[in-house]
ModelCIF file with pLDDT and N, C-alpha, C, O atoms, coordinates in Angstrom:
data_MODEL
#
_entry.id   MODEL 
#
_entity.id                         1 
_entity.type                       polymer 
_entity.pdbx_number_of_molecules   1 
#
_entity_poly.entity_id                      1 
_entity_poly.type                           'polypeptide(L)' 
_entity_poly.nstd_linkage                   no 
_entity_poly.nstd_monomer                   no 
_entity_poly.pdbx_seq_one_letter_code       
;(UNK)(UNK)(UNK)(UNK)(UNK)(UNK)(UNK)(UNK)(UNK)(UNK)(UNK)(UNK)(UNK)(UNK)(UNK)(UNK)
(UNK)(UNK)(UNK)(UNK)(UNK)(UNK)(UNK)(UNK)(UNK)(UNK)(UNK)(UNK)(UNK)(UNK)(UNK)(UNK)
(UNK)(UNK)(UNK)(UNK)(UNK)(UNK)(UNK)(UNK)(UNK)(UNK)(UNK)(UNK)(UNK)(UNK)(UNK)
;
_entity_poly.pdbx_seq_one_letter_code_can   XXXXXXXXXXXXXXXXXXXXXXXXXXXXXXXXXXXXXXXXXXXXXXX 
_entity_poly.pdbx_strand_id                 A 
#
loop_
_entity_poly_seq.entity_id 
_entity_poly_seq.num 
_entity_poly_seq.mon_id 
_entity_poly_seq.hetero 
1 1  UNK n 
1 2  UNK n 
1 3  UNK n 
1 4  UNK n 
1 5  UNK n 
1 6  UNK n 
1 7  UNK n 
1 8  UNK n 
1 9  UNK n 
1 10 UNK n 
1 11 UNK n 
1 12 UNK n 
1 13 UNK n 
1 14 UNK n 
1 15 UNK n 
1 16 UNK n 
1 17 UNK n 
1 18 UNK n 
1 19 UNK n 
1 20 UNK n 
1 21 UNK n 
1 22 UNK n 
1 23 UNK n 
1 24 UNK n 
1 25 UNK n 
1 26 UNK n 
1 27 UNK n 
1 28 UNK n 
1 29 UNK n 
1 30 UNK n 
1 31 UNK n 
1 32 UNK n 
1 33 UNK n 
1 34 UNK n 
1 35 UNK n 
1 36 UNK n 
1 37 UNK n 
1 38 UNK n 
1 39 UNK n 
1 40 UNK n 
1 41 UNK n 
1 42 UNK n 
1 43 UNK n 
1 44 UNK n 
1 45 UNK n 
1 46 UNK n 
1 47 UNK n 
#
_struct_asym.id          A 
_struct_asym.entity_id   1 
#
loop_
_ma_qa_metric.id 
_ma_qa_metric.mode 
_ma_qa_metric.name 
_ma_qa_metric.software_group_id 
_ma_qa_metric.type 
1 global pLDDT . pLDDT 
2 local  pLDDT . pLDDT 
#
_ma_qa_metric_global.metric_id      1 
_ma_qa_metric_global.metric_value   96.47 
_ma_qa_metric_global.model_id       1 
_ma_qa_metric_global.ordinal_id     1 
#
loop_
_ma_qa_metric_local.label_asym_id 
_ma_qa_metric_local.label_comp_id 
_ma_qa_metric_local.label_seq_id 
_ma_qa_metric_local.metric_id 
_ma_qa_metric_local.metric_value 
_ma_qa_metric_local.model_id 
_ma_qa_metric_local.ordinal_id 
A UNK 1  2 97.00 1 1  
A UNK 2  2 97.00 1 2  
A UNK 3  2 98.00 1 3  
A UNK 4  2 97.00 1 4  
A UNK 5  2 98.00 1 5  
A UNK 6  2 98.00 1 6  
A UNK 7  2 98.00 1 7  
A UNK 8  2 98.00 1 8  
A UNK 9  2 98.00 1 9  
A UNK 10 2 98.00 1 10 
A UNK 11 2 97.00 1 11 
A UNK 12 2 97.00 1 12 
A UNK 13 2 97.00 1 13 
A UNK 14 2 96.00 1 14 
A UNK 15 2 96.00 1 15 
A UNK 16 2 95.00 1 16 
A UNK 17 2 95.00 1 17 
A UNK 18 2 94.00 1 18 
A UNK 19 2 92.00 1 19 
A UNK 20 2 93.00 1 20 
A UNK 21 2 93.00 1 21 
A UNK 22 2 91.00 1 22 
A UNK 23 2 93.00 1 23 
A UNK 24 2 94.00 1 24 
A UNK 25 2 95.00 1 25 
A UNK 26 2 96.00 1 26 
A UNK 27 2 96.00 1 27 
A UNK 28 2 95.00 1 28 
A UNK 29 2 96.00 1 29 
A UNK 30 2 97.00 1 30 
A UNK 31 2 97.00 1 31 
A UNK 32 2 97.00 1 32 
A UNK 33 2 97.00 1 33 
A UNK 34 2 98.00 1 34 
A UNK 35 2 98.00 1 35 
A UNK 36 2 98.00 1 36 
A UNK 37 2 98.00 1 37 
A UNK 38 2 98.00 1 38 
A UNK 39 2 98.00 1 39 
A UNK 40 2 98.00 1 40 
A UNK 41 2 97.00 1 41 
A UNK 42 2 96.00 1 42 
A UNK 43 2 98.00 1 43 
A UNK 44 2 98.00 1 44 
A UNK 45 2 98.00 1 45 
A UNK 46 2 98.00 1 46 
A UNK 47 2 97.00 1 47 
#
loop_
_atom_site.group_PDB 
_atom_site.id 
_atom_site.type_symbol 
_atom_site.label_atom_id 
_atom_site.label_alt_id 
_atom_site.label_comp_id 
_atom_site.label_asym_id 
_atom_site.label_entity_id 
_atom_site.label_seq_id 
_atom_site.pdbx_PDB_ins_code 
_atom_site.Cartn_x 
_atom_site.Cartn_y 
_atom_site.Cartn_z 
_atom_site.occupancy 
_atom_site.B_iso_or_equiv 
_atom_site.pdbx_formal_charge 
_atom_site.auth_seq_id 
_atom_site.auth_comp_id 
_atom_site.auth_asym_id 
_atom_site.auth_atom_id 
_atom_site.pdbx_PDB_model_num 
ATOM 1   N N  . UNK A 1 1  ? -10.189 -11.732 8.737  1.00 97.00 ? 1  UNK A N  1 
ATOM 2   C CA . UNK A 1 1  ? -9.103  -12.576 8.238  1.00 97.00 ? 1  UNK A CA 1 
ATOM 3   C C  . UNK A 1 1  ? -7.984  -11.748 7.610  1.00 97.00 ? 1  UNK A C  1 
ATOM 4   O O  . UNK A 1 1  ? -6.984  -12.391 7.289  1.00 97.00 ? 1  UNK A O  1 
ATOM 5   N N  . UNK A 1 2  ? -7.979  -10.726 7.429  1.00 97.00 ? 2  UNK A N  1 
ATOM 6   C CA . UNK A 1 2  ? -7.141  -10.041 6.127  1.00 97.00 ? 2  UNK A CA 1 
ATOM 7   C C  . UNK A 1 2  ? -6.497  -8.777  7.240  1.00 97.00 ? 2  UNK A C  1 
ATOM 8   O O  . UNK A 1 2  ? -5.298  -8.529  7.111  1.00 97.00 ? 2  UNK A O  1 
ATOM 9   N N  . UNK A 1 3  ? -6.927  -8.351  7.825  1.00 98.00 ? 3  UNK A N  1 
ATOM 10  C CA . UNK A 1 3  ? -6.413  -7.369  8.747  1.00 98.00 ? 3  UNK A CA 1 
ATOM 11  C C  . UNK A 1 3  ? -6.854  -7.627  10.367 1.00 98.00 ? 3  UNK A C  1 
ATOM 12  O O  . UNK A 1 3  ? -7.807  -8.302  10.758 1.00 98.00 ? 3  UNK A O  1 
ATOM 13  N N  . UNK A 1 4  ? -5.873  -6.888  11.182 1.00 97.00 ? 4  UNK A N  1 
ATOM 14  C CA . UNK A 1 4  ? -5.533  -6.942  12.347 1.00 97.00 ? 4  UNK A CA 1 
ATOM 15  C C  . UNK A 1 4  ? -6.373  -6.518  13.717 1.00 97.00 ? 4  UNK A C  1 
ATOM 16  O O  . UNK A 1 4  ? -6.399  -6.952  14.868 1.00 97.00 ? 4  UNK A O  1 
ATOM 17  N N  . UNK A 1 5  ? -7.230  -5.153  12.807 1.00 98.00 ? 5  UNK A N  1 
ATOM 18  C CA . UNK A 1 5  ? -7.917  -4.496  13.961 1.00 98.00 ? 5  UNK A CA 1 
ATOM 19  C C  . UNK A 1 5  ? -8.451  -3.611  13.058 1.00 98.00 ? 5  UNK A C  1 
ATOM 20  O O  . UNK A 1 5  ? -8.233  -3.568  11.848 1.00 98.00 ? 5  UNK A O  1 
ATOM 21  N N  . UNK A 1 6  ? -9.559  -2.519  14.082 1.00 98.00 ? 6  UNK A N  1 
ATOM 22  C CA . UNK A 1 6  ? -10.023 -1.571  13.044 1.00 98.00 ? 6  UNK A CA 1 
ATOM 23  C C  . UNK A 1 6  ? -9.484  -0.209  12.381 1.00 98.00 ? 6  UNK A C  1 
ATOM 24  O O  . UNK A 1 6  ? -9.868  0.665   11.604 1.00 98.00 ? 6  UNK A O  1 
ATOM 25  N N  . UNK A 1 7  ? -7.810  -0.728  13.535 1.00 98.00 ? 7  UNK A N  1 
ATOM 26  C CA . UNK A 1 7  ? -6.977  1.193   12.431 1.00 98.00 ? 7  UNK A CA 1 
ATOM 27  C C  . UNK A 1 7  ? -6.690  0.404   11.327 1.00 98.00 ? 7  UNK A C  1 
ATOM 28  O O  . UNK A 1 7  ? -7.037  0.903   10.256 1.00 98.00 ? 7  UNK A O  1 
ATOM 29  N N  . UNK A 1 8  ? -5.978  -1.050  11.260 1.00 98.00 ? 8  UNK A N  1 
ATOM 30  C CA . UNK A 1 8  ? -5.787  -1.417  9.917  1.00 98.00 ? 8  UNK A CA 1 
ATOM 31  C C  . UNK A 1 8  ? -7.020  -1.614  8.990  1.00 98.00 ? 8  UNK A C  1 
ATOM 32  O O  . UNK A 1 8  ? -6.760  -1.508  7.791  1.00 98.00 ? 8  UNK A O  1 
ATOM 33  N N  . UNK A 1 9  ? -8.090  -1.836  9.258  1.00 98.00 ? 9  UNK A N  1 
ATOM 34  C CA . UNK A 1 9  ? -9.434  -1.661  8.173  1.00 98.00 ? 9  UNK A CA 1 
ATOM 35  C C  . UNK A 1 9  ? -9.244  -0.019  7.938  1.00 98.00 ? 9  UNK A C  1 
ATOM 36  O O  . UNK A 1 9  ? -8.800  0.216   6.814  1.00 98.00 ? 9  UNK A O  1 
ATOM 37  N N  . UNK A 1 10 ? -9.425  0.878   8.554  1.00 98.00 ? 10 UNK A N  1 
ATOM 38  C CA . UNK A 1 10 ? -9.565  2.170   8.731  1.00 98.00 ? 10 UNK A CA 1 
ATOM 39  C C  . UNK A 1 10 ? -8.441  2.784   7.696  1.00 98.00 ? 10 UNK A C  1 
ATOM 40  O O  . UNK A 1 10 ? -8.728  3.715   6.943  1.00 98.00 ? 10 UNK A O  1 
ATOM 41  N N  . UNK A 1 11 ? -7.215  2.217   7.724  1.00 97.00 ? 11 UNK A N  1 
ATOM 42  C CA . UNK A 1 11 ? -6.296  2.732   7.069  1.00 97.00 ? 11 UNK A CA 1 
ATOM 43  C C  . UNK A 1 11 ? -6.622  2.212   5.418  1.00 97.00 ? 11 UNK A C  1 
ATOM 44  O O  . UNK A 1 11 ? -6.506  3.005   4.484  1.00 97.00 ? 11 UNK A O  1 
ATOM 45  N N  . UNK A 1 12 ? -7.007  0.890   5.233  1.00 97.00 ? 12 UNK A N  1 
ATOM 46  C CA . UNK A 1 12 ? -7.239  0.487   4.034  1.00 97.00 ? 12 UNK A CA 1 
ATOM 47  C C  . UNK A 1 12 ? -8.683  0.971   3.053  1.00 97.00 ? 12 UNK A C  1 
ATOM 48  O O  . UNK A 1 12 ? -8.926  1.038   1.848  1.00 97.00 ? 12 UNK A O  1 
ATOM 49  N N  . UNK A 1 13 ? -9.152  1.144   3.845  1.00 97.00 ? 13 UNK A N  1 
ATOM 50  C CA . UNK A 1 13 ? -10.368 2.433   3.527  1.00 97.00 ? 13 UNK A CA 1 
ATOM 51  C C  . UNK A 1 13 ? -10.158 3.430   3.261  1.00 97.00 ? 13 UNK A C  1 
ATOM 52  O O  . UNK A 1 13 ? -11.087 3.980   2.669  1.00 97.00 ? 13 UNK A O  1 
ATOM 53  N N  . UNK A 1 14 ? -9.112  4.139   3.454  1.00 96.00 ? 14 UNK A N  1 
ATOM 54  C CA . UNK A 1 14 ? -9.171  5.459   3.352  1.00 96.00 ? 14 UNK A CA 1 
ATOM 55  C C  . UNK A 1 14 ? -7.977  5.415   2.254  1.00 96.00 ? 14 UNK A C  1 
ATOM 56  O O  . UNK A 1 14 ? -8.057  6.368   1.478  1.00 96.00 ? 14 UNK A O  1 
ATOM 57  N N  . UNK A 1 15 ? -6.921  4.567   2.005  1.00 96.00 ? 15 UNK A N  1 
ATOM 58  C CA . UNK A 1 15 ? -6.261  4.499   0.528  1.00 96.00 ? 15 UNK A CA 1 
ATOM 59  C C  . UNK A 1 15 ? -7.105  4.321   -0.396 1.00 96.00 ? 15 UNK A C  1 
ATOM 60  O O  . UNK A 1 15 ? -7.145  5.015   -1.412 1.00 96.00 ? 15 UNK A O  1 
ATOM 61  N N  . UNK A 1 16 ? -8.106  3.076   -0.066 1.00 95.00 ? 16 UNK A N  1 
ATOM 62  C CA . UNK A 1 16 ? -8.743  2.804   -1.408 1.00 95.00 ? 16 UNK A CA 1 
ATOM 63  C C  . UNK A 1 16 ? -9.692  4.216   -1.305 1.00 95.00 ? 16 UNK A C  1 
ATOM 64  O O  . UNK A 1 16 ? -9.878  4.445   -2.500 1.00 95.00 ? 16 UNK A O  1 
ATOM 65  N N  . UNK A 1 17 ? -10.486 5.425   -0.462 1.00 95.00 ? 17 UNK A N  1 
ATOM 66  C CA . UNK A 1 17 ? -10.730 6.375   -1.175 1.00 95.00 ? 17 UNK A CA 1 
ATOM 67  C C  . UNK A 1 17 ? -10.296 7.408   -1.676 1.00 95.00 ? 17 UNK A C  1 
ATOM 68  O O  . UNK A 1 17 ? -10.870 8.358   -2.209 1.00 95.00 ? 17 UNK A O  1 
ATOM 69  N N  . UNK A 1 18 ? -8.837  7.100   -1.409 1.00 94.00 ? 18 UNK A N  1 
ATOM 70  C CA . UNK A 1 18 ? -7.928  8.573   -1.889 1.00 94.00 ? 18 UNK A CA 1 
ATOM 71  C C  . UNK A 1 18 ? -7.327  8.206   -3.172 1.00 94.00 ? 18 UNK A C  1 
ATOM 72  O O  . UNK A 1 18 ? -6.686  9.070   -3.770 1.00 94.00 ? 18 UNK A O  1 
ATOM 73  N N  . UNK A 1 19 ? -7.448  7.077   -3.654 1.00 92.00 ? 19 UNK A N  1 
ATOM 74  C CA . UNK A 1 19 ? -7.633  6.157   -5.180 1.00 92.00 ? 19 UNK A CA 1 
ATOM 75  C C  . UNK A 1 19 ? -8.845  6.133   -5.925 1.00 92.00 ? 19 UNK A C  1 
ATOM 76  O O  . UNK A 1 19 ? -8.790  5.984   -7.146 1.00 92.00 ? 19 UNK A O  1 
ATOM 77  N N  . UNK A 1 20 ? -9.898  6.258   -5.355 1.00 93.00 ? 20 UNK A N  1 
ATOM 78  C CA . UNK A 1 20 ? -10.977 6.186   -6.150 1.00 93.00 ? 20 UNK A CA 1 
ATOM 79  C C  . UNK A 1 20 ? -11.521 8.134   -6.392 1.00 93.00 ? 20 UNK A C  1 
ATOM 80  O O  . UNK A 1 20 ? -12.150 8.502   -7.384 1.00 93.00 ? 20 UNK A O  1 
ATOM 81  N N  . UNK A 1 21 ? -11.038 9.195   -5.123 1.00 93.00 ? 21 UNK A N  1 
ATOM 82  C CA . UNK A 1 21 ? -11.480 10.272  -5.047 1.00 93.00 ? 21 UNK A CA 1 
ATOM 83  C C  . UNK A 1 21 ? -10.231 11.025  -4.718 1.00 93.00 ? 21 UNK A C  1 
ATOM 84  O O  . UNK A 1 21 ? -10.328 11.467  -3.573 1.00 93.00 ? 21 UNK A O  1 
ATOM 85  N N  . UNK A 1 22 ? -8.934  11.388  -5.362 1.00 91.00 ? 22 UNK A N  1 
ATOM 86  C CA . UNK A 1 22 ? -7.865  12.095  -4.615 1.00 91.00 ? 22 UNK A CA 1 
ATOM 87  C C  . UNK A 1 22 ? -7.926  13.975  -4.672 1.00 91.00 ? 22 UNK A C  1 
ATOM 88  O O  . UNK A 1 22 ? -7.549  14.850  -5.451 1.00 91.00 ? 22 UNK A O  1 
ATOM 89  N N  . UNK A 1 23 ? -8.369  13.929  -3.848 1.00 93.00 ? 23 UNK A N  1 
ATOM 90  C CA . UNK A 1 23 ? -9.251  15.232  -3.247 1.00 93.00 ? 23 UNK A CA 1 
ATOM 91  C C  . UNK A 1 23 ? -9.190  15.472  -1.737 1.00 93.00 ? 23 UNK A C  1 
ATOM 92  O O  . UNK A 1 23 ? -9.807  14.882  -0.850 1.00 93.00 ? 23 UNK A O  1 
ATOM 93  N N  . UNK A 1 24 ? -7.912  16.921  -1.603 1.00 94.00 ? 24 UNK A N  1 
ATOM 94  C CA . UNK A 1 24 ? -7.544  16.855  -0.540 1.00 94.00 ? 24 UNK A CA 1 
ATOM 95  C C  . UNK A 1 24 ? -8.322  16.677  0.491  1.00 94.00 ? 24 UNK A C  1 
ATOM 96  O O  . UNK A 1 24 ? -8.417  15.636  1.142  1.00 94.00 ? 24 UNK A O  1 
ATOM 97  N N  . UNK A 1 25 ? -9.074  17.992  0.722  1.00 95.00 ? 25 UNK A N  1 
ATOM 98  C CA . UNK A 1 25 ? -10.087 18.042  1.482  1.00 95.00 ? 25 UNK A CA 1 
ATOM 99  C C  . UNK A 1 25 ? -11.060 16.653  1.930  1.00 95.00 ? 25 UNK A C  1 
ATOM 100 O O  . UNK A 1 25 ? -11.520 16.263  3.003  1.00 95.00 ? 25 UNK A O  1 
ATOM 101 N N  . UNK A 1 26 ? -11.112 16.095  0.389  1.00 96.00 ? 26 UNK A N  1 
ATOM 102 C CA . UNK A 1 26 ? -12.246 14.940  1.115  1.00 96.00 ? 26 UNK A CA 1 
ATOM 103 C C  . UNK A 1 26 ? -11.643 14.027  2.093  1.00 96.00 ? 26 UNK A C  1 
ATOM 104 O O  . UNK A 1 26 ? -11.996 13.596  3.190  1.00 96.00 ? 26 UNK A O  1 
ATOM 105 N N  . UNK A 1 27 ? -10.505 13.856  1.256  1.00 96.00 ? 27 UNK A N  1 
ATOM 106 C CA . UNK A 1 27 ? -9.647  12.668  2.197  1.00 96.00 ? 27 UNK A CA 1 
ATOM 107 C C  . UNK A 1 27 ? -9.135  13.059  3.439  1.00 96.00 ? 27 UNK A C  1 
ATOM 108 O O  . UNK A 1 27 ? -8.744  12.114  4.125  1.00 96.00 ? 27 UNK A O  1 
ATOM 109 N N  . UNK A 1 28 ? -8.967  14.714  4.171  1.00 95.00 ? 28 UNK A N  1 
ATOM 110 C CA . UNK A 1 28 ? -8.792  14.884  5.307  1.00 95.00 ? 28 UNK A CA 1 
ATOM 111 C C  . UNK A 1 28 ? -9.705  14.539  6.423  1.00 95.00 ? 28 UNK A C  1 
ATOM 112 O O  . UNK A 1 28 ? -9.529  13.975  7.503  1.00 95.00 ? 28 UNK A O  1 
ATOM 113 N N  . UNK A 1 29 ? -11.014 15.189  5.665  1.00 96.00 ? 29 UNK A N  1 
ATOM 114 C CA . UNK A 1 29 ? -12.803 14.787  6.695  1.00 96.00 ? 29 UNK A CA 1 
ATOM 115 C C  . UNK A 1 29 ? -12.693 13.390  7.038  1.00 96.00 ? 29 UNK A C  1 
ATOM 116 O O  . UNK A 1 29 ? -12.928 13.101  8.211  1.00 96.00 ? 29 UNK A O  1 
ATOM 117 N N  . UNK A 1 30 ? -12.257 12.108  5.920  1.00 97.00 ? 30 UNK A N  1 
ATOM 118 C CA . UNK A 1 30 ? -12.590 10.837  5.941  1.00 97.00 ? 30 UNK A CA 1 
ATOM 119 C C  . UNK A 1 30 ? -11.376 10.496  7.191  1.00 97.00 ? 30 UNK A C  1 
ATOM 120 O O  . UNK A 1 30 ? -11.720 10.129  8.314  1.00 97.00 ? 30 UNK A O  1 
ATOM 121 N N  . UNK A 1 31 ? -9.662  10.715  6.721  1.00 97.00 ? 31 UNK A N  1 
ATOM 122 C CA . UNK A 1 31 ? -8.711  10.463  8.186  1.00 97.00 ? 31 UNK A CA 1 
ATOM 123 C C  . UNK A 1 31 ? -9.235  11.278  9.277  1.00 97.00 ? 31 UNK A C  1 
ATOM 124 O O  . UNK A 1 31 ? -8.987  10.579  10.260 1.00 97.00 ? 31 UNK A O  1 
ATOM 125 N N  . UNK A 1 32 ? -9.761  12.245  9.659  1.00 97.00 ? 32 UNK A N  1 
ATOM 126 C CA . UNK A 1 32 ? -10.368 12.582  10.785 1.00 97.00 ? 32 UNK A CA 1 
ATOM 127 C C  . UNK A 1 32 ? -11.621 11.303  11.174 1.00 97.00 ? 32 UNK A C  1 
ATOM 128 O O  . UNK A 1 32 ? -11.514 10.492  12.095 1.00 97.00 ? 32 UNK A O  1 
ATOM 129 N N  . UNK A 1 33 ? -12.386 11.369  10.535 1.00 97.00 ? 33 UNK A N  1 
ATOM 130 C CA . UNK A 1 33 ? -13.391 10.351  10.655 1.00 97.00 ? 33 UNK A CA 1 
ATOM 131 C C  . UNK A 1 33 ? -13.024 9.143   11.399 1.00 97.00 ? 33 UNK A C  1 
ATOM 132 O O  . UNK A 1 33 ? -13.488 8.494   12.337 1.00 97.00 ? 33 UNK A O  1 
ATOM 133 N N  . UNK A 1 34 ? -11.805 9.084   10.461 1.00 98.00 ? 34 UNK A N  1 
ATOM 134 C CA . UNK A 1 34 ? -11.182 7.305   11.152 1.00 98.00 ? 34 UNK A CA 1 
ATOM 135 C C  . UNK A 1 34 ? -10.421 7.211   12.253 1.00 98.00 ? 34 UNK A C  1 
ATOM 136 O O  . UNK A 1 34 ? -10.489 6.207   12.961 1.00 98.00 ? 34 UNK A O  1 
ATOM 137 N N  . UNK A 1 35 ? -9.412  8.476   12.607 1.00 98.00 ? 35 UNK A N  1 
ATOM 138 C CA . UNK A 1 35 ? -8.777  8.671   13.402 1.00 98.00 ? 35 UNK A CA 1 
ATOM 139 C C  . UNK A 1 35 ? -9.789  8.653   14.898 1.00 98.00 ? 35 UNK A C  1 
ATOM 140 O O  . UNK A 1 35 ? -9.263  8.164   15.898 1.00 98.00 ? 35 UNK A O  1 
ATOM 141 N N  . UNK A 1 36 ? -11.139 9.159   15.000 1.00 98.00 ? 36 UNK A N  1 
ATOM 142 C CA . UNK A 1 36 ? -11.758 9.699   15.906 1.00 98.00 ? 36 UNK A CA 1 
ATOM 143 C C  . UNK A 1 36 ? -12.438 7.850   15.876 1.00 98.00 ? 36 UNK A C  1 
ATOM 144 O O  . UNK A 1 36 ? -12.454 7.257   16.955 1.00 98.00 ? 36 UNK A O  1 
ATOM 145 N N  . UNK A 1 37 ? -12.778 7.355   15.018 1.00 98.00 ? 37 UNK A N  1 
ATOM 146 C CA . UNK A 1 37 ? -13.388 6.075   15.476 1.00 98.00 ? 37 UNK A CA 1 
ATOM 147 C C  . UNK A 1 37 ? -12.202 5.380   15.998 1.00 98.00 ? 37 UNK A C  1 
ATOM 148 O O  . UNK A 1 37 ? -12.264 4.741   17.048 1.00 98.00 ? 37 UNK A O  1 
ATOM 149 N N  . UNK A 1 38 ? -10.866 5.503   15.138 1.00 98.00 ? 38 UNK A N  1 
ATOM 150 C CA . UNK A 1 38 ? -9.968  4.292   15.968 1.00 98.00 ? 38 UNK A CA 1 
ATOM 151 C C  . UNK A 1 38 ? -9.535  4.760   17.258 1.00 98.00 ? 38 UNK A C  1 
ATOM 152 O O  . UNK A 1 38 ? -9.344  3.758   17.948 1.00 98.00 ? 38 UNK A O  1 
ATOM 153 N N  . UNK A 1 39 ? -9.256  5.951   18.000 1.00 98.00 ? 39 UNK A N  1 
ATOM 154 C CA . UNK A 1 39 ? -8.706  6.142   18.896 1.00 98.00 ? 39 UNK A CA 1 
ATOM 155 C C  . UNK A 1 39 ? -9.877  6.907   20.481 1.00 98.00 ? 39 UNK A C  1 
ATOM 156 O O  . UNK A 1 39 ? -9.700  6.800   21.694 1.00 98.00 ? 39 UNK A O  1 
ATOM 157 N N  . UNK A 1 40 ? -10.874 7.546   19.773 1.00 98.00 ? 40 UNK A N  1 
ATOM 158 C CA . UNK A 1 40 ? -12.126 7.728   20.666 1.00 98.00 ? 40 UNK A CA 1 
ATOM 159 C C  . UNK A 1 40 ? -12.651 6.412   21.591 1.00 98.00 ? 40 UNK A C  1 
ATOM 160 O O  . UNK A 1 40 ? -12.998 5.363   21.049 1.00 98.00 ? 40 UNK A O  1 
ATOM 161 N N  . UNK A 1 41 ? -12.665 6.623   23.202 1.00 97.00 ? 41 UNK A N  1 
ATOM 162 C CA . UNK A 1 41 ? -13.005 5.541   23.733 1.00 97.00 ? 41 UNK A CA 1 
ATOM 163 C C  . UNK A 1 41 ? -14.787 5.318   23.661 1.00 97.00 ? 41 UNK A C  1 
ATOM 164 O O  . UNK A 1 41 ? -15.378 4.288   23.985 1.00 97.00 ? 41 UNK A O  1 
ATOM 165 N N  . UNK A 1 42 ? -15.375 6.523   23.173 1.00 96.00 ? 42 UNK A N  1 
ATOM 166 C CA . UNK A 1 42 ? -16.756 6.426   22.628 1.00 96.00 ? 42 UNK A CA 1 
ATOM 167 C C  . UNK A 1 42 ? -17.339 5.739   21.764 1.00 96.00 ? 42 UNK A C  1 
ATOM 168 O O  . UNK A 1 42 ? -18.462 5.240   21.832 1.00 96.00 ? 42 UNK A O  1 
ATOM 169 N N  . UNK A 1 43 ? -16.284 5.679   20.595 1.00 98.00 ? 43 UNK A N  1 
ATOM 170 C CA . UNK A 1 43 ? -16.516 5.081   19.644 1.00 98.00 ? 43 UNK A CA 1 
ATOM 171 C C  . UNK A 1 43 ? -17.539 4.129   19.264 1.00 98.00 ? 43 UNK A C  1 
ATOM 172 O O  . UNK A 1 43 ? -18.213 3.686   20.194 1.00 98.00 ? 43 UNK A O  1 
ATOM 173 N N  . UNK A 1 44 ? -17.795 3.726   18.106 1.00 98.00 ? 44 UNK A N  1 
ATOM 174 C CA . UNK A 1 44 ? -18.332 2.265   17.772 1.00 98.00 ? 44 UNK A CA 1 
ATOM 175 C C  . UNK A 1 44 ? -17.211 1.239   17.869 1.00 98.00 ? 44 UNK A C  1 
ATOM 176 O O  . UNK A 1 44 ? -17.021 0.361   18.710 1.00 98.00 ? 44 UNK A O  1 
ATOM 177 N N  . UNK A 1 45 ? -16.622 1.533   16.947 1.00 98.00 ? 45 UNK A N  1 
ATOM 178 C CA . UNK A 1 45 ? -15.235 0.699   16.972 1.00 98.00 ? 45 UNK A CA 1 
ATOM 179 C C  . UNK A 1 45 ? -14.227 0.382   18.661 1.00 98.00 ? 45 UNK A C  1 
ATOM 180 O O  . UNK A 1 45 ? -13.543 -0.564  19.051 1.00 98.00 ? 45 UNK A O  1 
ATOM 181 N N  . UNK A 1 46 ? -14.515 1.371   19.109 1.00 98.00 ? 46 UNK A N  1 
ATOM 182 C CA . UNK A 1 46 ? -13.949 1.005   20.409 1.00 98.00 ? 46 UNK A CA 1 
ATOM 183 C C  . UNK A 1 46 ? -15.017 0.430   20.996 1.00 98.00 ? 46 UNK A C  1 
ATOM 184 O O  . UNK A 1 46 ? -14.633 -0.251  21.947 1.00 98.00 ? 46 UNK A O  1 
ATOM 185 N N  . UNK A 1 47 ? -16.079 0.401   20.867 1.00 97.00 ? 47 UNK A N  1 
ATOM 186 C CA . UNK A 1 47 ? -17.234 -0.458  21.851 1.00 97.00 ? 47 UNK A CA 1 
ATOM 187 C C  . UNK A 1 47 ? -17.182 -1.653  21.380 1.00 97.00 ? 47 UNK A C  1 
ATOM 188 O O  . UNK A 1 47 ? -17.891 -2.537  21.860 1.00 97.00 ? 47 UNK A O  1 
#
């Protein structure tokens, strides 16, 4: 209900952890993470 698809979940996940943890490094591993689920045709998210 609140978002569009899973880059917009993906994107709102990863503000709220760069708010709760703002730590470069962590928050790069986590946008890789999301980037590779939203755009990988392997994915979960793409399945």
């Amino acid at each position: 209900q609140e978002f569009n698809g899973w880059s917009s979940l993906g994107l709102s996940y990863l503000l709220g952890f760069a708010a709760w943890k703002p730590e470069v490094q962590a928050i790069r591993e986590r946008q890789s993470s999301v980037q590779n689920l939203v755009h990988s045709p392997d994915s979960v998210w793409s399945r």
